[in-house]
PDB file of N, CA and C in Angstrom:
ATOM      1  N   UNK A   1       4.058 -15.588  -4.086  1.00  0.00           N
ATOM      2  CA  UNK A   1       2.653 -15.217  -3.932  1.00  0.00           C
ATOM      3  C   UNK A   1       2.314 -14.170  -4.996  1.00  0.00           C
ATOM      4  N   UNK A   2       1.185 -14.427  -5.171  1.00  0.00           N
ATOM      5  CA  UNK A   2       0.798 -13.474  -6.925  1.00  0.00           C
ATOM      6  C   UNK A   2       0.344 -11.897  -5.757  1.00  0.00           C
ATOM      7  N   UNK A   3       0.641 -10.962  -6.325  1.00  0.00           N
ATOM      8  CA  UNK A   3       0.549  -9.584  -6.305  1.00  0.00           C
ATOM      9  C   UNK A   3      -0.215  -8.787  -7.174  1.00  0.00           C
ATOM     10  N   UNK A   4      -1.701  -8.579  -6.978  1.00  0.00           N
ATOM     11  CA  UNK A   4      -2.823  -7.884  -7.686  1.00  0.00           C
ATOM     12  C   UNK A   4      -2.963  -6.481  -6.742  1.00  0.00           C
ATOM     13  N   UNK A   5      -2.770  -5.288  -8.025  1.00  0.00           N
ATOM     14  CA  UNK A   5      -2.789  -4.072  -8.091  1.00  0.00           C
ATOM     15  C   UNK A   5      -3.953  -3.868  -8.286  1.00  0.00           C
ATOM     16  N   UNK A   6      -5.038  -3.012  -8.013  1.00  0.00           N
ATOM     17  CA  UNK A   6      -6.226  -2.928  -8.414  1.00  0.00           C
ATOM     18  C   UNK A   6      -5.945  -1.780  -9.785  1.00  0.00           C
ATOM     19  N   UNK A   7      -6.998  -1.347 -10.491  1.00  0.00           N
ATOM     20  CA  UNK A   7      -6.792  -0.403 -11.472  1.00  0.00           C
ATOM     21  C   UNK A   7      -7.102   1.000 -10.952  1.00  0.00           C
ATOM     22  N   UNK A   8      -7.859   0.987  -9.802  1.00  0.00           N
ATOM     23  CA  UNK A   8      -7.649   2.173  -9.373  1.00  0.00           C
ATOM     24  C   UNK A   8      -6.305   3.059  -8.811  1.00  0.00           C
ATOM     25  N   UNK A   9      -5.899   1.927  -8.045  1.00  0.00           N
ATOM     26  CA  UNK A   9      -4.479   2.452  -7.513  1.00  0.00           C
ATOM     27  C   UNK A   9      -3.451   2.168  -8.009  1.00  0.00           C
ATOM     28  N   UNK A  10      -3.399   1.560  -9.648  1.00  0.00           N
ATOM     29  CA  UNK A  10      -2.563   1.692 -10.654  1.00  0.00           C
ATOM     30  C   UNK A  10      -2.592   3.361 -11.345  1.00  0.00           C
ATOM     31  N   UNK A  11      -4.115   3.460 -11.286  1.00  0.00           N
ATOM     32  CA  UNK A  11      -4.264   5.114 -11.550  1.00  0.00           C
ATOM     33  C   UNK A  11      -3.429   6.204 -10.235  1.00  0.00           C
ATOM     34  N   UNK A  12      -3.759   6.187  -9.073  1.00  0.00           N
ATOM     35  CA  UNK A  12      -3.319   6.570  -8.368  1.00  0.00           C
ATOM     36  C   UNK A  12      -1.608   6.740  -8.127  1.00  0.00           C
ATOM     37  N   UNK A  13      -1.227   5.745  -8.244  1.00  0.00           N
ATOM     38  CA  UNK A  13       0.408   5.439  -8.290  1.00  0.00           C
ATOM     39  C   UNK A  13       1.396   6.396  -9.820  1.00  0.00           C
ATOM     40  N   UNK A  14       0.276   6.682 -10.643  1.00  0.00           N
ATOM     41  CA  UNK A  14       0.596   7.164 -11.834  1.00  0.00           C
ATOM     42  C   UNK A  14       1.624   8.460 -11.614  1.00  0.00           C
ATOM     43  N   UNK A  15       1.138   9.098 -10.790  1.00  0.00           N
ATOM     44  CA  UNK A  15       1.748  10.294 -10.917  1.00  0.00           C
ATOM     45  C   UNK A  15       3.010  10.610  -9.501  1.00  0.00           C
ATOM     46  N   UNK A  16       3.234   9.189  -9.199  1.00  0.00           N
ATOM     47  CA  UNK A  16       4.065   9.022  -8.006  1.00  0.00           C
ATOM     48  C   UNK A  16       5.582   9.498  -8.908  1.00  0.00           C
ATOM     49  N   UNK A  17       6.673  10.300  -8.154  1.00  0.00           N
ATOM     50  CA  UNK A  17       8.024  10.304  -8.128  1.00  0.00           C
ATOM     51  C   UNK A  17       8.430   8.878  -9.308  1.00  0.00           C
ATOM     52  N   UNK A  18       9.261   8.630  -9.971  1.00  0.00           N
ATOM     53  CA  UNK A  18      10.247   7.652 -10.562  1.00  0.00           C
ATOM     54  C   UNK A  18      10.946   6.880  -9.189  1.00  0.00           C
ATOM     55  N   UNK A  19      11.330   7.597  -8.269  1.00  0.00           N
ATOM     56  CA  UNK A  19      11.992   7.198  -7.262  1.00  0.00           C
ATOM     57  C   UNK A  19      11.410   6.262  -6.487  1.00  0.00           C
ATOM     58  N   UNK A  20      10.186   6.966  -6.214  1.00  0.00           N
ATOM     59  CA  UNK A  20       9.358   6.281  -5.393  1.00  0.00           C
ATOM     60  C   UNK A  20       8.771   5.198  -6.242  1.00  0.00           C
ATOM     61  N   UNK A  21       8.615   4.635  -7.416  1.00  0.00           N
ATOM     62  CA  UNK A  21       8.013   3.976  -7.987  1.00  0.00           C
ATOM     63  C   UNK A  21       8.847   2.559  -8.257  1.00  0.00           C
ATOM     64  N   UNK A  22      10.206   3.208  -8.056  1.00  0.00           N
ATOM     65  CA  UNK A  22      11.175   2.000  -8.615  1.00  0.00           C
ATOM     66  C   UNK A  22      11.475   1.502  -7.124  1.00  0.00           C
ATOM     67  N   UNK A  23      11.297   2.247  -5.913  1.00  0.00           N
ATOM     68  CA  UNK A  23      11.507   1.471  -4.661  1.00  0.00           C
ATOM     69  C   UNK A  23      10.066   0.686  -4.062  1.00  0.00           C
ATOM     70  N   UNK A  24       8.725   1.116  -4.597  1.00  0.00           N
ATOM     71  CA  UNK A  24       8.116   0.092  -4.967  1.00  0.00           C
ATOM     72  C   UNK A  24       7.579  -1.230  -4.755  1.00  0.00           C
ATOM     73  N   UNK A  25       8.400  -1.204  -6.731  1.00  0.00           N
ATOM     74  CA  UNK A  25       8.482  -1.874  -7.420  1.00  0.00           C
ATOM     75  C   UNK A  25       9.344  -3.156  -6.878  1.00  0.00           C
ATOM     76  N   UNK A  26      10.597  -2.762  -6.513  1.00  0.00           N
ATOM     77  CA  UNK A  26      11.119  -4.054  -5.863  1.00  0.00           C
ATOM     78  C   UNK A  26      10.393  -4.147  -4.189  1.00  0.00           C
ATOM     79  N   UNK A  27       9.534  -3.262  -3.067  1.00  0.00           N
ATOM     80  CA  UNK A  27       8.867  -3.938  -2.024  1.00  0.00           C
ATOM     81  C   UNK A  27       8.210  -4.952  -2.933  1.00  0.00           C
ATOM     82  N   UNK A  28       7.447  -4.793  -4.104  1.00  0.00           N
ATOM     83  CA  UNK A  28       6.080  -5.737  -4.810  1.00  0.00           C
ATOM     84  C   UNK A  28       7.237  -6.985  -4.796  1.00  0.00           C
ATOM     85  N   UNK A  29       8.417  -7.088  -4.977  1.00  0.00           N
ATOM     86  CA  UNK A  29       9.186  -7.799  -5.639  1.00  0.00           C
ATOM     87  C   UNK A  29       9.695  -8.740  -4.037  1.00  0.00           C
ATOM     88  N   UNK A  30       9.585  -8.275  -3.170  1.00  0.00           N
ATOM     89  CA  UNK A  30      10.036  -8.689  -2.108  1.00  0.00           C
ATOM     90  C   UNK A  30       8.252  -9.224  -1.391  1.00  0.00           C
ATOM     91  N   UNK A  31       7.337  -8.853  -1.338  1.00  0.00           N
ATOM     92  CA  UNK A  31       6.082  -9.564  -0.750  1.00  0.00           C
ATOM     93  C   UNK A  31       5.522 -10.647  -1.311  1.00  0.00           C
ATOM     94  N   UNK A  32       6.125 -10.225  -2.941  1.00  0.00           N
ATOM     95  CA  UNK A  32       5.624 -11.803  -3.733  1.00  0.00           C
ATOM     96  C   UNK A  32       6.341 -13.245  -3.865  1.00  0.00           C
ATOM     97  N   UNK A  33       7.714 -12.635  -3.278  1.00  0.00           N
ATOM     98  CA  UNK A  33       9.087 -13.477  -2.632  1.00  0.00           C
ATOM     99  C   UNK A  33       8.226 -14.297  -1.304  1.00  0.00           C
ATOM    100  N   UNK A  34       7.497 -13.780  -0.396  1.00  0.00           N
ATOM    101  CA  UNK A  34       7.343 -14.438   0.661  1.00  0.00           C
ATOM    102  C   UNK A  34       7.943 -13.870   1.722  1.00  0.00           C
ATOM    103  N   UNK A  35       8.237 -12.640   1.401  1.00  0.00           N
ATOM    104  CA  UNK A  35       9.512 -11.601   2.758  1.00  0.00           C
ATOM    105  C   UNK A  35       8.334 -10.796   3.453  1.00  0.00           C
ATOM    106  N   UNK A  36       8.437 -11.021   4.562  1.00  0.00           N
ATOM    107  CA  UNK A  36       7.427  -9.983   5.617  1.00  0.00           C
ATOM    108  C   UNK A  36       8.423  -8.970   5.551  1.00  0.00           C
ATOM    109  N   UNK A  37       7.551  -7.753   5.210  1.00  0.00           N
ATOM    110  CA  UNK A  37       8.046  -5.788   5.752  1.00  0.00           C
ATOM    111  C   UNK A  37       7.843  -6.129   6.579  1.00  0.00           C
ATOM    112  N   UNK A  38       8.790  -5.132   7.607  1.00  0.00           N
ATOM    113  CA  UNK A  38       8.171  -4.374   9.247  1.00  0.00           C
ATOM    114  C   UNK A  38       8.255  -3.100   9.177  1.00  0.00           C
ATOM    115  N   UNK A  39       8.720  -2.331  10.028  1.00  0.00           N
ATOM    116  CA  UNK A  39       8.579  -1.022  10.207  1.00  0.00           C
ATOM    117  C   UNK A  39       9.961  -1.308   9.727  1.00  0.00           C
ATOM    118  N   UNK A  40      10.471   0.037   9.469  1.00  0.00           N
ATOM    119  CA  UNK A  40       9.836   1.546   8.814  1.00  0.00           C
ATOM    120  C   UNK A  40       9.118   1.562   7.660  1.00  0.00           C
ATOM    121  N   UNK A  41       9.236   0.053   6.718  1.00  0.00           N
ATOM    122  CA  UNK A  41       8.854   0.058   5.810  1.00  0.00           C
ATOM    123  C   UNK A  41       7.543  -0.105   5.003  1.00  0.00           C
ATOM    124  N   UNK A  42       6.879  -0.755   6.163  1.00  0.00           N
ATOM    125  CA  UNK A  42       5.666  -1.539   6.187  1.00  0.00           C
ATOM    126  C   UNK A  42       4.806  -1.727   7.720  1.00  0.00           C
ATOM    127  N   UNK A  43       3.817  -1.169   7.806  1.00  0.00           N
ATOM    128  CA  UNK A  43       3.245  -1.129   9.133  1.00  0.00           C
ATOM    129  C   UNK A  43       1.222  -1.506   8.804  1.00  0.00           C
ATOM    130  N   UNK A  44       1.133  -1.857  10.351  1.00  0.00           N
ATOM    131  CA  UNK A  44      -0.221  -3.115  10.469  1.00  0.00           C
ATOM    132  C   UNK A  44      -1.266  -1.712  10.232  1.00  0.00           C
ATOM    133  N   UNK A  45      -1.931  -2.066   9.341  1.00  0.00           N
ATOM    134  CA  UNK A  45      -3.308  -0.435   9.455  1.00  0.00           C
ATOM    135  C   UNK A  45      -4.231  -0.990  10.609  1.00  0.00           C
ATOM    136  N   UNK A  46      -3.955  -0.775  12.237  1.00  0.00           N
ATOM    137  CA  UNK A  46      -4.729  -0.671  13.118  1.00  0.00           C
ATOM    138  C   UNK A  46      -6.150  -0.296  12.963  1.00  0.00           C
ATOM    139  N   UNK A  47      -7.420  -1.112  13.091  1.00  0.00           N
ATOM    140  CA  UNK A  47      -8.857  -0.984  12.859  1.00  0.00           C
ATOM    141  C   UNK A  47      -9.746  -1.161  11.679  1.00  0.00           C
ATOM    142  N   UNK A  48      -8.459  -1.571  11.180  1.00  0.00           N
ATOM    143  CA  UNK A  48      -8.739  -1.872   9.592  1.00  0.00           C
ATOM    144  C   UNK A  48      -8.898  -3.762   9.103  1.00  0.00           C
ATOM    145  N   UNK A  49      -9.145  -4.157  10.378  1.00  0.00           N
ATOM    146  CA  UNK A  49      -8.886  -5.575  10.118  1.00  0.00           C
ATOM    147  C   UNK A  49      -7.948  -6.596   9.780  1.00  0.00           C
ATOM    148  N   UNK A  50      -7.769  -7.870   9.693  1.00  0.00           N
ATOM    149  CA  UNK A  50      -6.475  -8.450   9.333  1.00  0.00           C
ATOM    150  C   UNK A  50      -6.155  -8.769   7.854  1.00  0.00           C
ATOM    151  N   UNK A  51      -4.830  -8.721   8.339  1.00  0.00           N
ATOM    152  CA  UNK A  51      -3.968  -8.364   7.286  1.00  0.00           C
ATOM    153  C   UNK A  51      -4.261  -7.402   6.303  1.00  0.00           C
ATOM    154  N   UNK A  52      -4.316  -5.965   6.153  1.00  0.00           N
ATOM    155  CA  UNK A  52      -4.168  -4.786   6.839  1.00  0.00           C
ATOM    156  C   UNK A  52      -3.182  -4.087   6.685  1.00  0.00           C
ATOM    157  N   UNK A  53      -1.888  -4.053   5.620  1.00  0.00           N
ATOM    158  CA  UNK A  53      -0.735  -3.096   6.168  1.00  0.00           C
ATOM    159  C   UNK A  53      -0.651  -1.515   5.027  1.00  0.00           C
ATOM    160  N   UNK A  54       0.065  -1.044   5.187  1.00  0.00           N
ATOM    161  CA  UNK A  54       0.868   0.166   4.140  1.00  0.00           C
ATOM    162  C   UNK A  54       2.142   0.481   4.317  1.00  0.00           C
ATOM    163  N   UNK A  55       2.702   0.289   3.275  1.00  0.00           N
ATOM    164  CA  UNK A  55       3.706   1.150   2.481  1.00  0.00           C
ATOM    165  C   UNK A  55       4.181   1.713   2.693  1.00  0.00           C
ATOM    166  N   UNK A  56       5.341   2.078   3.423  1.00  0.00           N
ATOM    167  CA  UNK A  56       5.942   3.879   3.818  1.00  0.00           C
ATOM    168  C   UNK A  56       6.883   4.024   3.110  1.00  0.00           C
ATOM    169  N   UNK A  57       6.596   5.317   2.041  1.00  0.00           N
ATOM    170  CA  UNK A  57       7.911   5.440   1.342  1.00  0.00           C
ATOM    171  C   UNK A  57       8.095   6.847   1.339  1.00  0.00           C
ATOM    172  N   UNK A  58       9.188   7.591   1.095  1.00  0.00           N
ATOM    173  CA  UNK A  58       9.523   8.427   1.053  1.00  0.00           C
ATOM    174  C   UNK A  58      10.496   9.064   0.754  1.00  0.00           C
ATOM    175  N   UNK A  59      10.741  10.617   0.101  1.00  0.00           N
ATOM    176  CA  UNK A  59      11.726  11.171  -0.748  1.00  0.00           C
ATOM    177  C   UNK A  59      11.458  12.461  -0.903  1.00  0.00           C
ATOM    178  N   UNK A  60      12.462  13.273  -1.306  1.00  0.00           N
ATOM    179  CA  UNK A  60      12.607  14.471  -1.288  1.00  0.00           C
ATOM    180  C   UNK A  60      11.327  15.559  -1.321  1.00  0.00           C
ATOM    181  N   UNK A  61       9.945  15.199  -2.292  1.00  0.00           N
ATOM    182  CA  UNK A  61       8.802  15.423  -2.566  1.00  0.00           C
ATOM    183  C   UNK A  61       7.880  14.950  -1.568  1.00  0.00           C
ATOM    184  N   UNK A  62       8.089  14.076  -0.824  1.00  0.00           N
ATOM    185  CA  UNK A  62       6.669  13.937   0.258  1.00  0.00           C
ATOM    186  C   UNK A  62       7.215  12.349   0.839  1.00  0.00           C
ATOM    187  N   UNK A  63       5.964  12.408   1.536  1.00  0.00           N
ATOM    188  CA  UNK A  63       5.690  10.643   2.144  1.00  0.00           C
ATOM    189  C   UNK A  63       4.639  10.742   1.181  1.00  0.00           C
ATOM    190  N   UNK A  64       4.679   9.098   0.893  1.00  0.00           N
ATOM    191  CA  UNK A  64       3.662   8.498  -0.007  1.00  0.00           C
ATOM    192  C   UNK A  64       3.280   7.281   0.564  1.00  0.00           C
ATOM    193  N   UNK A  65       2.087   6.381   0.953  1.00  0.00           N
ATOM    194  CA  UNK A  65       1.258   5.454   1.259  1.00  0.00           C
ATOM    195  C   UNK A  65       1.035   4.293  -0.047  1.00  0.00           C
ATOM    196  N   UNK A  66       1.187   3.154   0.252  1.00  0.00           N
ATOM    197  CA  UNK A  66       0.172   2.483  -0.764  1.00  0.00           C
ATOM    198  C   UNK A  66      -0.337   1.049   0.561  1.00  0.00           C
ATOM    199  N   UNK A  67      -1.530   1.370   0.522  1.00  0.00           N
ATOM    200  CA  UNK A  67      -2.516   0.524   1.838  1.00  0.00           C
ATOM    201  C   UNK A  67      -3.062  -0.834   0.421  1.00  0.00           C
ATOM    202  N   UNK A  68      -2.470  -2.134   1.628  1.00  0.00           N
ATOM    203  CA  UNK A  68      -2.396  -3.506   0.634  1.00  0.00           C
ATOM    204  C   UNK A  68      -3.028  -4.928   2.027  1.00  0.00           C
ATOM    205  N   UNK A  69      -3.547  -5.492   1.283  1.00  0.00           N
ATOM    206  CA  UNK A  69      -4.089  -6.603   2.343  1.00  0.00           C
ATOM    207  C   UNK A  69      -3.588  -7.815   1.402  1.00  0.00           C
ATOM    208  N   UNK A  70      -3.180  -8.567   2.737  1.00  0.00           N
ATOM    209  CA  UNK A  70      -2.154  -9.968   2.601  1.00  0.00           C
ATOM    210  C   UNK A  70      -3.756 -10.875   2.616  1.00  0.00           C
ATOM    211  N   UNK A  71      -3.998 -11.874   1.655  1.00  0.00           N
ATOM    212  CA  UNK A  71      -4.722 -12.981   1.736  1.00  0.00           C
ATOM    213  C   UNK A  71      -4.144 -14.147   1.970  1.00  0.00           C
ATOM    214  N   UNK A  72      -3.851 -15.091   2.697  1.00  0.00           N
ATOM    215  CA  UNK A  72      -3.227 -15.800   2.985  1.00  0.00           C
ATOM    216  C   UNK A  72      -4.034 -16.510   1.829  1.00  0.00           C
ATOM    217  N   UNK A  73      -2.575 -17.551   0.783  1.00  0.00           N
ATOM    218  CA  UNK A  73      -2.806 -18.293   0.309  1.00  0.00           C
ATOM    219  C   UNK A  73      -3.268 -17.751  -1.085  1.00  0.00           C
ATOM    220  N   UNK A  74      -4.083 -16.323  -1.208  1.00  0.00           N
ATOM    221  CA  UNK A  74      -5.150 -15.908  -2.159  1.00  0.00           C
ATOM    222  C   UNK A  74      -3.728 -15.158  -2.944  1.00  0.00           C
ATOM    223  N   UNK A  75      -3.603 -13.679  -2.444  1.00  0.00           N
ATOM    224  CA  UNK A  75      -2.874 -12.677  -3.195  1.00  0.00           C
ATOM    225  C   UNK A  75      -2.610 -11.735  -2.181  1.00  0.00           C
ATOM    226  N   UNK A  76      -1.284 -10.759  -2.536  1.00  0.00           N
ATOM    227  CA  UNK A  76      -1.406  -9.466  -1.920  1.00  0.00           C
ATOM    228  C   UNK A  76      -2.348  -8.562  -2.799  1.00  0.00           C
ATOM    229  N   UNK A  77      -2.903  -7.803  -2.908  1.00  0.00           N
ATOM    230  CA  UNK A  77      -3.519  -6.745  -2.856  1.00  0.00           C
ATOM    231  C   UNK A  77      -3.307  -5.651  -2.521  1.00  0.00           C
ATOM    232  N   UNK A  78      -3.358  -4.476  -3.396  1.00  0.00           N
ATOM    233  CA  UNK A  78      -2.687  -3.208  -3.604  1.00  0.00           C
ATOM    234  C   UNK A  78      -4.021  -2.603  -3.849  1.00  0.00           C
ATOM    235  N   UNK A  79      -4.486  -1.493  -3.142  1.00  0.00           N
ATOM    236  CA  UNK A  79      -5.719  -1.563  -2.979  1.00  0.00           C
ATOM    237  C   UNK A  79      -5.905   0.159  -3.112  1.00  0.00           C
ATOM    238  N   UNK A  80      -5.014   0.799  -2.634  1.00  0.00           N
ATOM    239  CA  UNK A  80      -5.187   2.620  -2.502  1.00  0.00           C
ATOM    240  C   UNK A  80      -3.135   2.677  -2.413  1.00  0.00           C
ATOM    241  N   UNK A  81      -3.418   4.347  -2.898  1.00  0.00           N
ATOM    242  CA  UNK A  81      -1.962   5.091  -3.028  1.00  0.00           C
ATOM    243  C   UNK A  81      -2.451   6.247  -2.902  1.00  0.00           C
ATOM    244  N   UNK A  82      -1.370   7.045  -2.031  1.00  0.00           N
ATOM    245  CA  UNK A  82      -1.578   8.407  -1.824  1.00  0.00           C
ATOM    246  C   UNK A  82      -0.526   9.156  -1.441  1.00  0.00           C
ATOM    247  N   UNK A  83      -0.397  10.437  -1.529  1.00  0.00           N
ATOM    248  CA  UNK A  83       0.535  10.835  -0.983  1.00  0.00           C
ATOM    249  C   UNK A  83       0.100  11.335   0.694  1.00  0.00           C
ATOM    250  N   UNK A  84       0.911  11.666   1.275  1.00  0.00           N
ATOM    251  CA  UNK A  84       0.623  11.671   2.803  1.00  0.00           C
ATOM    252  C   UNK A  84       0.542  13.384   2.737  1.00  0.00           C
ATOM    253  N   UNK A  85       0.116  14.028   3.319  1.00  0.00           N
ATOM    254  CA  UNK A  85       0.257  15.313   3.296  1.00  0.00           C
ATOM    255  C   UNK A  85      -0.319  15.810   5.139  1.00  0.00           C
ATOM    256  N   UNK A  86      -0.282  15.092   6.206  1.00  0.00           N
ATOM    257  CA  UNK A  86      -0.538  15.491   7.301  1.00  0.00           C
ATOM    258  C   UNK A  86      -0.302  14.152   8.195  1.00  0.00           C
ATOM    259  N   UNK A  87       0.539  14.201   9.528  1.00  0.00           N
ATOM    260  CA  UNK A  87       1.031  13.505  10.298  1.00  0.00           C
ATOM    261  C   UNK A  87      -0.545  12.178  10.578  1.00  0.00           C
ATOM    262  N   UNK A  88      -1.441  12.385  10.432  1.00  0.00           N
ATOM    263  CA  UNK A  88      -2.195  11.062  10.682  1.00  0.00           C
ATOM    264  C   UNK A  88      -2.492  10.809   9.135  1.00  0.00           C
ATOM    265  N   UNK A  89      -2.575   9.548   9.037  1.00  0.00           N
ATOM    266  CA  UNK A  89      -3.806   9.123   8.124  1.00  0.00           C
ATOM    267  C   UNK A  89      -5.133   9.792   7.291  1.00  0.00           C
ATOM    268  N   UNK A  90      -5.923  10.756   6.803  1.00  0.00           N
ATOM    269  CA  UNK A  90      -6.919  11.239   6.832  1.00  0.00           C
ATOM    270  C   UNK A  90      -7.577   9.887   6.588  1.00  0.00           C
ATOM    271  N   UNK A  91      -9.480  10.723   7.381  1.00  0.00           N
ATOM    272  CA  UNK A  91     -10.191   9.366   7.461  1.00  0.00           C
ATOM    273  C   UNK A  91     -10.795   9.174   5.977  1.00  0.00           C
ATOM    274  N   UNK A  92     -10.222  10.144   4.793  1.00  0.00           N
ATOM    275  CA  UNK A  92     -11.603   9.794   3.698  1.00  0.00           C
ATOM    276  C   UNK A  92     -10.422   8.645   2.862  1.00  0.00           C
ATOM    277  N   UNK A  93      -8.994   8.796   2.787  1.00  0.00           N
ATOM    278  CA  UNK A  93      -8.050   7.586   2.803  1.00  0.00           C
ATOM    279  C   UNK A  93      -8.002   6.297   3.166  1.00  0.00           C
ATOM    280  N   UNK A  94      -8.521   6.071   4.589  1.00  0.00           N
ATOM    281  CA  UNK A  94      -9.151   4.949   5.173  1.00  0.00           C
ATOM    282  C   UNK A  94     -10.326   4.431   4.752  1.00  0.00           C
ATOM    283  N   UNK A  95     -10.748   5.144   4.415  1.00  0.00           N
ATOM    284  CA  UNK A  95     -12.810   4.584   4.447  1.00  0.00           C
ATOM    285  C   UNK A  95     -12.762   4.085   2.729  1.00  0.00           C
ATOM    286  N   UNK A  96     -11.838   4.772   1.819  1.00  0.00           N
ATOM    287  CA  UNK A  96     -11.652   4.871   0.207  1.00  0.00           C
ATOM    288  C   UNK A  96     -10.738   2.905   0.510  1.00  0.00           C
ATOM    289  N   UNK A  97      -9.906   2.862   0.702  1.00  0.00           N
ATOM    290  CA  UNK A  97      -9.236   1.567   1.659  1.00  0.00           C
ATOM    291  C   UNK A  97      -9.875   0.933   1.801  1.00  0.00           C
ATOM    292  N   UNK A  98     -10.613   0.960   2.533  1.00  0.00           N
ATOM    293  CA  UNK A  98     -11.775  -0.112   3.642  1.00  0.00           C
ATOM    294  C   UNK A  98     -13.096  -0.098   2.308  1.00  0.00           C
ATOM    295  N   UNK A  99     -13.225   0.205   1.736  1.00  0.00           N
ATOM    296  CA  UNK A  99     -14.706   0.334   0.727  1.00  0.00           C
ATOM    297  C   UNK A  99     -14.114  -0.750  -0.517  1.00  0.00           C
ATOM    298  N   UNK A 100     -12.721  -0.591  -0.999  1.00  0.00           N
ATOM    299  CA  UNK A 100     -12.099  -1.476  -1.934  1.00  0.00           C
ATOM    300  C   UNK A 100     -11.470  -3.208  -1.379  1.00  0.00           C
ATOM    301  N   UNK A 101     -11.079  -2.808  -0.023  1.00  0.00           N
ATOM    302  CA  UNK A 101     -11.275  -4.416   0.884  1.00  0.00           C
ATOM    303  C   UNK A 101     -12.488  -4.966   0.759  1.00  0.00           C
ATOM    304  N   UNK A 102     -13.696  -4.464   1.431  1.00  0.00           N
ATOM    305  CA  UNK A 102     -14.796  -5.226   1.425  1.00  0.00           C
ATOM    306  C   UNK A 102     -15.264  -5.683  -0.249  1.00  0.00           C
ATOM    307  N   UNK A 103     -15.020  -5.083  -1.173  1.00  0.00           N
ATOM    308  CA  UNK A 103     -15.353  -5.554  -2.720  1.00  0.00           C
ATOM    309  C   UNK A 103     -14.788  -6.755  -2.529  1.00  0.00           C
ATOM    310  N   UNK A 104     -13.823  -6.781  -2.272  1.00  0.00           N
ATOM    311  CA  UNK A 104     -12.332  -8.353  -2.867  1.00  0.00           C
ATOM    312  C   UNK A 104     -13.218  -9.057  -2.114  1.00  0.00           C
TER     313      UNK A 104
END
């Protein structure tokens, strides 16, 4: 399955860890395989509609997010990256997410 990064969250991802970039790099390498994530690695973004998930990665420097919607048939989609900096989600993360879904 083809795997489209948007250019925003190619910008975003820019200044991510090496570490975090090369573990990634092979998830992109494993969703375009046809391999479903689950947890810990990959979880459903609840209220956010279907297909819907993010990214959990993490390393010495932080948790980091990258929020991606599965099109069946179409593409994955890589849509926002962030680093996590507080136990929920913030909502301006979600809504930045949800504003680049409805474009596609």
């Amino acid at each position: 399955m083809k795997v489209v990064v948007l250019d925003a969250c190619k910008k975003e991802m820019r200044d991510f860890p090496e570490g975090i970039k090369t573990a990634l790099f092979g998830l992109i390498s494993d969703l375009s395989s046809g391999l479903t994530l689950s947890m810990p690695i990959s979880k459903k973004m609840t209220g956010m509609g279907s297909g819907v998930f993010e990214l959990r990665l993490k390393d010495t420097s932080g948790a980091y997010r990258i929020i991606y919607l599965v099109k069946k048939k179409d593409a994955i989609f890589l849509v926002h990256a962030f680093k996590k900096k507080s136990a929920k989600t913030p909502k301006k993360n979600i809504d930045l997410a949800s504003t680049r879904i409805r474009r596609l």
